[in-house]
Protein backbone atom coordinates (compact mmCIF):
# COMPACT_ATOMS: atom_id res chain seq x y z
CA UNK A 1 6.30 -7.03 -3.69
CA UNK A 2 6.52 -10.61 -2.99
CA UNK A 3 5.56 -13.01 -6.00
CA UNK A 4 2.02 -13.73 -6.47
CA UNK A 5 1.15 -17.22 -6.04
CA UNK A 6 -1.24 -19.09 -8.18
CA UNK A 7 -1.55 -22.89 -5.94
CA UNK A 8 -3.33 -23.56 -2.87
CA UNK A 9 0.12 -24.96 -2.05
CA UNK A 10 1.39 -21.46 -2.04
CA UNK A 11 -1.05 -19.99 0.40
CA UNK A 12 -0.53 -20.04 4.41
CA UNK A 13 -3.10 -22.22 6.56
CA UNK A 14 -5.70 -19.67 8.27
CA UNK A 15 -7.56 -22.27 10.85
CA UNK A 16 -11.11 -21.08 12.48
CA UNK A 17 -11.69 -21.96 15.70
CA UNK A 18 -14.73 -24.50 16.33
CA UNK A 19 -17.84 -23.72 14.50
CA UNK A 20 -16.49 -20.33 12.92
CA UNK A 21 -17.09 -21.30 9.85
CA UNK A 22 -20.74 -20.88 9.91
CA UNK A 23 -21.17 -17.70 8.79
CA UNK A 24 -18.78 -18.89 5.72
CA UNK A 25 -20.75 -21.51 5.00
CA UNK A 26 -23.40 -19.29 4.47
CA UNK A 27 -22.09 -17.24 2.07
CA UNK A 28 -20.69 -14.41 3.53
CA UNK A 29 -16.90 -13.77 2.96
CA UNK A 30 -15.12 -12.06 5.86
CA UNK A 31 -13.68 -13.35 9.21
CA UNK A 32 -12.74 -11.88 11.90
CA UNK A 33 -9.57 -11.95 14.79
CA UNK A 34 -11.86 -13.16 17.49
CA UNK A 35 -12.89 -16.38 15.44
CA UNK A 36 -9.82 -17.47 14.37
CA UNK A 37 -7.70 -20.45 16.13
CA UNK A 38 -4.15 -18.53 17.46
CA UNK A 39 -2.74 -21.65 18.70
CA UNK A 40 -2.61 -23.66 15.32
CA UNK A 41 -2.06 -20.45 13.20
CA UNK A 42 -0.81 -17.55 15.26
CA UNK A 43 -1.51 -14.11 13.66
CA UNK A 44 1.84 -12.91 14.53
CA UNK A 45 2.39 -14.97 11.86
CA UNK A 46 0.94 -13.56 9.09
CA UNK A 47 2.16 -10.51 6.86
CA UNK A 48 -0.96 -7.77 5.82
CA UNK A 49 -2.26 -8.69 2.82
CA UNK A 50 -0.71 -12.49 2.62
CA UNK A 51 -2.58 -14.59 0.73
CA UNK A 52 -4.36 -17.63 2.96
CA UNK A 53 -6.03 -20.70 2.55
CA UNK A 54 -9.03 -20.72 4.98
CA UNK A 55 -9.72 -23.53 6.99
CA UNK A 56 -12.33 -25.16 9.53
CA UNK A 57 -11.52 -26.22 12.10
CA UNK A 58 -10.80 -29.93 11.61
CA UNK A 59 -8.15 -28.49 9.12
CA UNK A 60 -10.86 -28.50 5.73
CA UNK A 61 -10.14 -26.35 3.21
CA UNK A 62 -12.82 -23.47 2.70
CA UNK A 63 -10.90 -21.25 0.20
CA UNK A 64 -8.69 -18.94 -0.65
CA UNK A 65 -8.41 -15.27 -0.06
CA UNK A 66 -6.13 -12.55 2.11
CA UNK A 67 -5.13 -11.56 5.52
CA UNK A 68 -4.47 -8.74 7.78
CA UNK A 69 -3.56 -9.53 11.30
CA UNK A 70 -3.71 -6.16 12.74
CA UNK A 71 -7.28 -5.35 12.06
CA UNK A 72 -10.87 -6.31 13.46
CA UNK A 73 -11.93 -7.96 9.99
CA UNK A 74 -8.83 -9.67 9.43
CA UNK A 75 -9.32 -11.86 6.13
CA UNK A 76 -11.57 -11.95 3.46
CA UNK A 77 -12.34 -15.11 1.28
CA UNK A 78 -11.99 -14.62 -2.67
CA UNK A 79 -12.43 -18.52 -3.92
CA UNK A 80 -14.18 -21.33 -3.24
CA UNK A 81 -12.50 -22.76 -5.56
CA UNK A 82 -9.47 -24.74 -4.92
CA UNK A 83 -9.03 -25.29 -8.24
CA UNK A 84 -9.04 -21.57 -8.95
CA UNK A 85 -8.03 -19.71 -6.13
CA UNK A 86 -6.86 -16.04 -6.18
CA UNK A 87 -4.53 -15.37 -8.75
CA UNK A 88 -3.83 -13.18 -11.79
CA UNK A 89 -5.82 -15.58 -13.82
CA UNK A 90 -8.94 -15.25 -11.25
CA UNK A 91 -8.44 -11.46 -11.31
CA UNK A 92 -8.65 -11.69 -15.08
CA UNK A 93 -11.82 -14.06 -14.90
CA UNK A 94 -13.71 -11.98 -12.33
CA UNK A 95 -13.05 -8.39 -14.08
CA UNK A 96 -14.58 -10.11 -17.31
CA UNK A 97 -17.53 -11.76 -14.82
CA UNK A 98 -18.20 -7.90 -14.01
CA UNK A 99 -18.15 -6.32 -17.61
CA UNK A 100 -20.50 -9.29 -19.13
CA UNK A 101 -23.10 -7.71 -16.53
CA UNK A 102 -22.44 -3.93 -17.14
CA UNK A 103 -22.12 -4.42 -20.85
CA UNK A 104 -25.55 -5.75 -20.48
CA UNK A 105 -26.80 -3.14 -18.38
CA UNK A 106 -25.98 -0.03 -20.20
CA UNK A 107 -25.00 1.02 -23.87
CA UNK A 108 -22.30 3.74 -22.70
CA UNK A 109 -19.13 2.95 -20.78
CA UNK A 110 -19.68 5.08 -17.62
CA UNK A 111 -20.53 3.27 -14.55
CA UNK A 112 -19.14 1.35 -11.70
CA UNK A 113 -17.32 -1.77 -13.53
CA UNK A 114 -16.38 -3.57 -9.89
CA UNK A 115 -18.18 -2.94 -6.35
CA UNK A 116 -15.93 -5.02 -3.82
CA UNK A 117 -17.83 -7.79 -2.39
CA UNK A 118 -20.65 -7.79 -4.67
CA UNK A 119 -18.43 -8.63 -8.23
CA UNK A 120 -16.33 -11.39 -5.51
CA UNK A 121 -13.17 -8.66 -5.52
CA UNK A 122 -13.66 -7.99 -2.22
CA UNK A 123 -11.32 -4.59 -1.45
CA UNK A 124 -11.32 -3.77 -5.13
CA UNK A 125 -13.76 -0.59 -6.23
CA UNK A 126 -13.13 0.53 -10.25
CA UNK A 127 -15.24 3.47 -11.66
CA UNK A 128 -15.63 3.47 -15.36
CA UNK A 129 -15.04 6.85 -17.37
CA UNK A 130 -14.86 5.63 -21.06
CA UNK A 131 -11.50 5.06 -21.86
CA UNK A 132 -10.40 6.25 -18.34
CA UNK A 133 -10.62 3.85 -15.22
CA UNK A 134 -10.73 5.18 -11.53
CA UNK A 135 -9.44 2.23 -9.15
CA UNK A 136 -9.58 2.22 -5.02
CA UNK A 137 -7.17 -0.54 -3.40
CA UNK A 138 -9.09 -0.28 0.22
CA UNK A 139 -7.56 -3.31 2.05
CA UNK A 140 -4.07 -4.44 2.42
CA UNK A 141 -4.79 -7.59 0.48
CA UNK A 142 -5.90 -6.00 -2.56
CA UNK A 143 -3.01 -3.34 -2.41
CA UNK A 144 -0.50 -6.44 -2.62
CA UNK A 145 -1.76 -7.72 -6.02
CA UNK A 146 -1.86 -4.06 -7.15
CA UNK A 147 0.21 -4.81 -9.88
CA UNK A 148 -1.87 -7.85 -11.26
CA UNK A 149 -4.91 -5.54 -10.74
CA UNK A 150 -3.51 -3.34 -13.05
CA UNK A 151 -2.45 -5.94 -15.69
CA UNK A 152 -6.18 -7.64 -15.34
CA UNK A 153 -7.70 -4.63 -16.31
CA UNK A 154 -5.17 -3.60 -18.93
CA UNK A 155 -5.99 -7.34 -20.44
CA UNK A 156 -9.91 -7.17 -19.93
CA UNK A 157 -10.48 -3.37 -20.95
CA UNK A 158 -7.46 -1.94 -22.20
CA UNK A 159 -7.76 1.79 -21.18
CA UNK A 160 -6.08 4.65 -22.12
CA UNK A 161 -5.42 5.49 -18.71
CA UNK A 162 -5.97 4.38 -15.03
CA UNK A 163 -5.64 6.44 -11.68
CA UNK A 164 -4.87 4.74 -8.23
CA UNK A 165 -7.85 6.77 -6.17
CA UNK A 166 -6.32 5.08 -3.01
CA UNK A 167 -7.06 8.05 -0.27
CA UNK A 168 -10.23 6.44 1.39
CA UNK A 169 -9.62 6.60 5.15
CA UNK A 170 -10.32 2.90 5.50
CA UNK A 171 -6.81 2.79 3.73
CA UNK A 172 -5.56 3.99 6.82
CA UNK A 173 -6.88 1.45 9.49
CA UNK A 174 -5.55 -1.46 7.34
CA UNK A 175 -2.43 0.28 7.61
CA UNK A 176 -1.57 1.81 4.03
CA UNK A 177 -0.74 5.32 3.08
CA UNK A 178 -3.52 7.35 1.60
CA UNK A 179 -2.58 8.61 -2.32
CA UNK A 180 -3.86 9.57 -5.69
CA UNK A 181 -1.05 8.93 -8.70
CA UNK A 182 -1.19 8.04 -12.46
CA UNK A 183 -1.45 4.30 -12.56
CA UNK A 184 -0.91 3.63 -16.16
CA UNK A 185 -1.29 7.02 -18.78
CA UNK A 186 -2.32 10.15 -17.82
CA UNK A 187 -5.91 10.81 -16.70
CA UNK A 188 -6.69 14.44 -17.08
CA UNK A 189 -8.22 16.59 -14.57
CA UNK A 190 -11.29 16.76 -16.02
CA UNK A 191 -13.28 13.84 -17.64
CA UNK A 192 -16.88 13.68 -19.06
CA UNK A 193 -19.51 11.03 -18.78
CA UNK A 194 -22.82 10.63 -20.02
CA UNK A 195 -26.11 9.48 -18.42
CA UNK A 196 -29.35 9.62 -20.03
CA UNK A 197 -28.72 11.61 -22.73
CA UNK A 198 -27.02 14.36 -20.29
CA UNK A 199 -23.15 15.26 -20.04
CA UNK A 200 -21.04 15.80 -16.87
CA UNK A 201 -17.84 16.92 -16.57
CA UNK A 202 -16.19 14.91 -13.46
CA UNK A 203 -12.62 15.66 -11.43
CA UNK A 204 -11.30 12.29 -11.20
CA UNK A 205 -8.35 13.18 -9.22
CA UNK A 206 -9.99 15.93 -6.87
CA UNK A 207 -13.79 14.78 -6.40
CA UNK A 208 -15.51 13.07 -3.71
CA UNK A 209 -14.99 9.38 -3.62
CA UNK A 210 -13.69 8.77 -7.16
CA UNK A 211 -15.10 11.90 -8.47
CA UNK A 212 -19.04 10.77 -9.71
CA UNK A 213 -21.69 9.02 -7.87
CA UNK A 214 -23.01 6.28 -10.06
CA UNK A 215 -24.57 4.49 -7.37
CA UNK A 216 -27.64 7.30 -7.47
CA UNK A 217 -28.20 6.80 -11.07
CA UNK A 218 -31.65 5.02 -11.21
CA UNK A 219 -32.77 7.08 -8.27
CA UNK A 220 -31.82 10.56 -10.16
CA UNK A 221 -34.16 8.71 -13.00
CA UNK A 222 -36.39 8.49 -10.49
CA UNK A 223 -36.65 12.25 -10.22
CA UNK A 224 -37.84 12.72 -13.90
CA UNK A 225 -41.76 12.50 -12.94
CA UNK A 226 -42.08 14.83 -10.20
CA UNK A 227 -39.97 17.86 -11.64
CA UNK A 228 -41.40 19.45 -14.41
CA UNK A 229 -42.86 23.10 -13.77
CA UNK A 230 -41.67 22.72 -10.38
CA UNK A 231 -39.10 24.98 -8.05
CA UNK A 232 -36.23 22.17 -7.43
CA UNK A 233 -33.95 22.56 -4.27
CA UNK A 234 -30.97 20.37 -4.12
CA UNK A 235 -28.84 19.91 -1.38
CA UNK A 236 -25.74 18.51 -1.12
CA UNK A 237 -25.76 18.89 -4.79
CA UNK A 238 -22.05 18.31 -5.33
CA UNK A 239 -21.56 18.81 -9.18
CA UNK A 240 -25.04 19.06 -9.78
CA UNK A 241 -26.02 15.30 -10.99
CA UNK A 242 -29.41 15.69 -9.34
CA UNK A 243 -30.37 19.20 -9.97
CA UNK A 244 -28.67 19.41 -13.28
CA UNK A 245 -31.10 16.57 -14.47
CA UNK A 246 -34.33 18.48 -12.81
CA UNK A 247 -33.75 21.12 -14.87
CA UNK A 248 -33.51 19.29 -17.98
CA UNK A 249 -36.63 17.01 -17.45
CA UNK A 250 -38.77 20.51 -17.36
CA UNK A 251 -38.17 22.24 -13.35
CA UNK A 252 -38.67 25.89 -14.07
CA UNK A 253 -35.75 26.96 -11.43
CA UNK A 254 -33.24 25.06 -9.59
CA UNK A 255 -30.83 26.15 -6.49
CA UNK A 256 -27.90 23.82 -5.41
CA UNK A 257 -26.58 24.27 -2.53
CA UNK A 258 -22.93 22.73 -1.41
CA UNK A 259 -20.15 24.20 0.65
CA UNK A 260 -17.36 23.36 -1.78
CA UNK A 261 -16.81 25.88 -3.92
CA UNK A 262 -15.45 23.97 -6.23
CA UNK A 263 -17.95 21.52 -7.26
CA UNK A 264 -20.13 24.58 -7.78
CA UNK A 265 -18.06 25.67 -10.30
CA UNK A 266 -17.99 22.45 -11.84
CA UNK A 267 -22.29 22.75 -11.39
CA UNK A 268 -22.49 25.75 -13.35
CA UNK A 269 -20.45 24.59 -16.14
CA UNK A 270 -22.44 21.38 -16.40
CA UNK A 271 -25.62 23.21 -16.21
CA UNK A 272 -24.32 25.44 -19.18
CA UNK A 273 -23.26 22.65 -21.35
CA UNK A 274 -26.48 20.59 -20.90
CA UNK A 275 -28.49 23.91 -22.24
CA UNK A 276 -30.23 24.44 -18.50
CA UNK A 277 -27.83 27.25 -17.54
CA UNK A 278 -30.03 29.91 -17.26
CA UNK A 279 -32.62 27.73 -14.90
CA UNK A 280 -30.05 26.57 -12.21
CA UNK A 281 -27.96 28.74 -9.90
CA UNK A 282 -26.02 27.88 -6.73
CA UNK A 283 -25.12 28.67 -3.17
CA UNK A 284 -22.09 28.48 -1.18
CA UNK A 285 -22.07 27.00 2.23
CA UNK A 286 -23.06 24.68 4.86
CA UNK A 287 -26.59 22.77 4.45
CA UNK A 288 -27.78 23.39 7.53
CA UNK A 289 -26.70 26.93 7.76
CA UNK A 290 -28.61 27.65 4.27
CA UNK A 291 -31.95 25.46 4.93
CA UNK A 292 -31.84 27.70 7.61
CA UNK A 293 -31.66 31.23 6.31
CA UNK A 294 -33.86 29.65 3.53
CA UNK A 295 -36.57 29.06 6.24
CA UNK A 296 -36.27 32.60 7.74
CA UNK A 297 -36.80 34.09 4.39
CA UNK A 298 -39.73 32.16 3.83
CA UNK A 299 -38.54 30.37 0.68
CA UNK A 300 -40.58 27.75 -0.76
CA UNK A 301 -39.80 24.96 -3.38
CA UNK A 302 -41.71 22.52 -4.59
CA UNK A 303 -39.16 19.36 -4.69
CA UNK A 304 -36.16 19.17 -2.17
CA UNK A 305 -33.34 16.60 -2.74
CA UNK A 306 -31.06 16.23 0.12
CA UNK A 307 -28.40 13.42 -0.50
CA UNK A 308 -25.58 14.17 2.31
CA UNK A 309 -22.59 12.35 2.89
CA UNK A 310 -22.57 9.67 5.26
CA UNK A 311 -23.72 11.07 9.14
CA UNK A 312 -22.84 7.53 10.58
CA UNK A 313 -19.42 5.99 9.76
CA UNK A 314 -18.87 4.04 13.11
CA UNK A 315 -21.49 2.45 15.14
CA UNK A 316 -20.79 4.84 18.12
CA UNK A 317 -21.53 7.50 15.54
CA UNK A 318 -25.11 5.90 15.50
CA UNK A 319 -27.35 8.23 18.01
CA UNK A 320 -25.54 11.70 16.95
CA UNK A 321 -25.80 10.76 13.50
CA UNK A 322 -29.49 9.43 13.70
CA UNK A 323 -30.38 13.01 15.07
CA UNK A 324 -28.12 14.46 12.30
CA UNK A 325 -30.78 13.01 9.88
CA UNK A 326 -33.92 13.82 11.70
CA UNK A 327 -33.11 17.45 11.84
CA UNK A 328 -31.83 17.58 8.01
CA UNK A 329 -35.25 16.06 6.68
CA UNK A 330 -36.86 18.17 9.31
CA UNK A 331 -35.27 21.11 7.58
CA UNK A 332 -35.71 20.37 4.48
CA UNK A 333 -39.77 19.63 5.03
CA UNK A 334 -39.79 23.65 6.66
CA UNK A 335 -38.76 24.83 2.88
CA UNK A 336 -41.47 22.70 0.95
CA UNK A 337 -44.36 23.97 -0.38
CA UNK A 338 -47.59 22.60 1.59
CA UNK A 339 -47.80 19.73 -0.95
CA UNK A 340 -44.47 19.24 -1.74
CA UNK A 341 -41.82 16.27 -2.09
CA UNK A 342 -39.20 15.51 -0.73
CA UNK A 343 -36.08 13.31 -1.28
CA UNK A 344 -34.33 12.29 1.44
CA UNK A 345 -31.15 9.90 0.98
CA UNK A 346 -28.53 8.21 2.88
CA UNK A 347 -25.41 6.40 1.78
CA UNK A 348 -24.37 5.68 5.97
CA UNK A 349 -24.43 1.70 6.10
CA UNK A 350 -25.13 1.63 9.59
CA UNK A 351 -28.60 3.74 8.89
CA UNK A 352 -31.12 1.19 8.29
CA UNK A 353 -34.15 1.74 5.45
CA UNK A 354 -36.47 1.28 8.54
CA UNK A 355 -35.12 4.01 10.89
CA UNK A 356 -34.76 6.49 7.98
CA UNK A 357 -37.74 6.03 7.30
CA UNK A 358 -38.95 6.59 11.04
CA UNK A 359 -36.74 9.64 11.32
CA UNK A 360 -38.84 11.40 8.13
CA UNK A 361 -42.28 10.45 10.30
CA UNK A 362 -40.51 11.93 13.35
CA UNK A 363 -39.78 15.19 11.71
CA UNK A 364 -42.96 15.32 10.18
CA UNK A 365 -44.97 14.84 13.00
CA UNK A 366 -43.05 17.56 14.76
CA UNK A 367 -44.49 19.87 12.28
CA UNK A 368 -47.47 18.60 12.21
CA UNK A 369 -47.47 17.92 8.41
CA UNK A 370 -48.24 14.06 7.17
CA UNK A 371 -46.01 12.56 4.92
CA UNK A 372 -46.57 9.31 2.64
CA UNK A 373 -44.04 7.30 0.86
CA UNK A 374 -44.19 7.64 -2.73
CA UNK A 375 -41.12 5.01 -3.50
CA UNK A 376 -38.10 3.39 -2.71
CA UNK A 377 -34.45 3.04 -4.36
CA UNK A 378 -31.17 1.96 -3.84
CA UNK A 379 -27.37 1.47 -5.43
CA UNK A 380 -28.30 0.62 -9.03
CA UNK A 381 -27.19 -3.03 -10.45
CA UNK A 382 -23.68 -1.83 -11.71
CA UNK A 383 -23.55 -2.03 -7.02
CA UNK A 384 -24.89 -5.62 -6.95
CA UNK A 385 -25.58 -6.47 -3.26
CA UNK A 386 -24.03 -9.61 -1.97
CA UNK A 387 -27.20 -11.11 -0.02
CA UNK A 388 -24.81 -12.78 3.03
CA UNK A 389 -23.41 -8.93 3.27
CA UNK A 390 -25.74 -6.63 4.27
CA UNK A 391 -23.58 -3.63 4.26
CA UNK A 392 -23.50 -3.70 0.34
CA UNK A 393 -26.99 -2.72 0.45
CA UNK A 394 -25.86 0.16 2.29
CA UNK A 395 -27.51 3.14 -0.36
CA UNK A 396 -31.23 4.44 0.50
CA UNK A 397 -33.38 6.90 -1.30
CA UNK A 398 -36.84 7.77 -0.29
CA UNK A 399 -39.28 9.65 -2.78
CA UNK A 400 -41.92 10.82 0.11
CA UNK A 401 -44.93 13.43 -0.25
CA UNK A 402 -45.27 15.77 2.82
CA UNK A 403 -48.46 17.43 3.35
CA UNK A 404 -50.85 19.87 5.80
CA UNK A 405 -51.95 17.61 8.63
């Protein structure tokens, strides 16, 4: 790995073609191949993940920050500052930028210590468990200051152990292998976090993403009022952080439903160890397939949670994917009691709060049943949004009653 350099001197000229810098200017940090000047500064050029000093086009310096020349979104800016542009020392400054916040935010060490874009890292995701730190290098940039990653965080937090988490597919289209190794220590299989007073076990190494979902933690609070004495259905329920917490805010009986077979298992135990065992069982297989068979045996629940991975990754996904989520809520409204609630989520960030929104009216027209919005959520503050990057504001949860017509 080439030596990481710590002066604008250091950094190769990335020039922007004639008023591409707008959007910059704004605030908003990425650029793209199409507005870039190939005459003065060629991306043949460029290595992925070389550090660049972006410029306007009259040769002004913007800032600092990284490229990749074989990719759409080719560079992102890191620093303004000329002064201080990306560097071990920046790293340092920005991981302790992002703790200040959390360690104001929350009294326990479990949640999401840097989201990208929104703590000014962009390609950088870490996942707090205690003394255990789950890190995803998504962008060629980032993965070339791995080892100053790794030194920042040893120097900020000091953890016992940290896990490279790097097999996101987006890995792949910026051209880096997809793995999951021992960083620094050993993190164990199995780790356990706490959140509200409840305790999950969570599969670092073998979970979705990097094994927990903070991001839904206000909106699971959210849950807390409409639960008690009720008959809880959660789908998609993963390792149970939803259904788990139902049943220990008063539900009287709570199904999950996923089709991996091992975050069941991992349900189950968490249900045991949070004393709510005996009021939450699961079932094995695909959500549709179940809300299905669910529908036909005239089951009826009082609250349904259904929090599915993203339908729409790419923007020609958008029309299948749209349907995808009309026909889930729709599903999910067939199993509800006549006054029932439902919560309907989605984490795709090309699914806007507006259209979900429209889909649940859709579906619940086409039953005839009226539905009303109860409230709104989204990524808690441990996922601040960057306002000039609307994709960071890509989580939506929607608390909605669904009644008789």
């Amino acid at each position: 790995m080439p030596t990481s350099p710590v002066s604008p001197a250091d950094f190769a000229p990335l020039r922007l073609r004639k008023d591409e810098d707008r959007r910059l200017r704004t605030g908003h940090l990425w650029v793209y191949s199409n507005e870039i000047d190939i005459a003065a500064t060629p991306l043949r050029d460029f290595q992925p993940g070389q550090p660049v000093t972006i410029q306007s086009s009259n040769g002004k310096p913007i800032g600092t920050g990284y490229i990749n020349p074989n990719v759409l979104l080719c560079a992102r800016l890191v620093s303004r500052d000329l002064e201080h542009p990306l560097s071990p020392s920046l790293l340092v400054h920005r991981l302790n930028v992002a703790l200040s916040l959390r360690e104001r935010l929350y009294d326990r060490p479990f949640y999401r210590l840097v989201y990208g874009e929104g703590d000014g890292l962009p390609g950088l995701i870490v996942d707090r468990y205690g003394e255990v730190c789950v890190v995803q290098l998504t962008t060629a940039g980032m993965d070339r200051w791995r080892d100053e990653v790794l030194a920042a965080l040893h120097k900020v937090l000091k953890p016992a152990a940290v896990l490279w988490r790097n097999d996101t597919p987006m890995r792949e289209l910026e051209g880096l292998e997809r793995t999951v190794a021992d960083a620094a220590g050993t993190v164990p299989d199995l780790v356990e976090i706490e959140e509200d007073g409840l305790r999950f076990q969570v599969a670092p190494r073998t979970g979705q993403k990097t094994g927990w979902f903070y991001d839904q933690r206000d909106n699971r609070a959210r849950l807390d009022r409409y639960v008690r004495d009720r008959r809880v259905l959660d789908v998609f329920s993963y390792t149970g952080a939803w259904g788990i917490r139902a049943a220990a805010r008063g539900a009287r009986e709570v199904l999950c439903v996923d089709s991996s077979a091992p975050a069941l298992e991992l349900a189950t135990c968490n249900a045991a160890s949070n004393g709510v065992g005996d009021r939450v069982r699961t079932q094995q297989g695909d959500a549709f397939e179940v809300l299905k068979a669910l529908r036909e045996a005239r089951e009826r629940f009082d609250v349904v949670i259904v929090d599915p991975p993203a339908f729409i990754k790419r923007r020609k996904d958008t029309k299948e994917g749209t349907l995808a989520y009309r026909r889930l809520n729709e599903m999910a409204m067939q199993v509800l009691e006549r006054d029932g609630i439902l919560v309907s989520c989605s984490c795709s960030q090309l699914l806007s709060r507006e259209v979900l929104v429209q889909t649940l009216l859709q579906g619940a027209r086409h039953l005839d049943r009226n539905l009303v919005i109860l409230e709104q959520g989204r990524a808690g503050p441990d996922h601040p949004v960057h306002p000039a990057i609307p994709e960071t504001d890509y989580l939506k949860a929607v608390f909605a009653r669904v009644l008789p017509a």
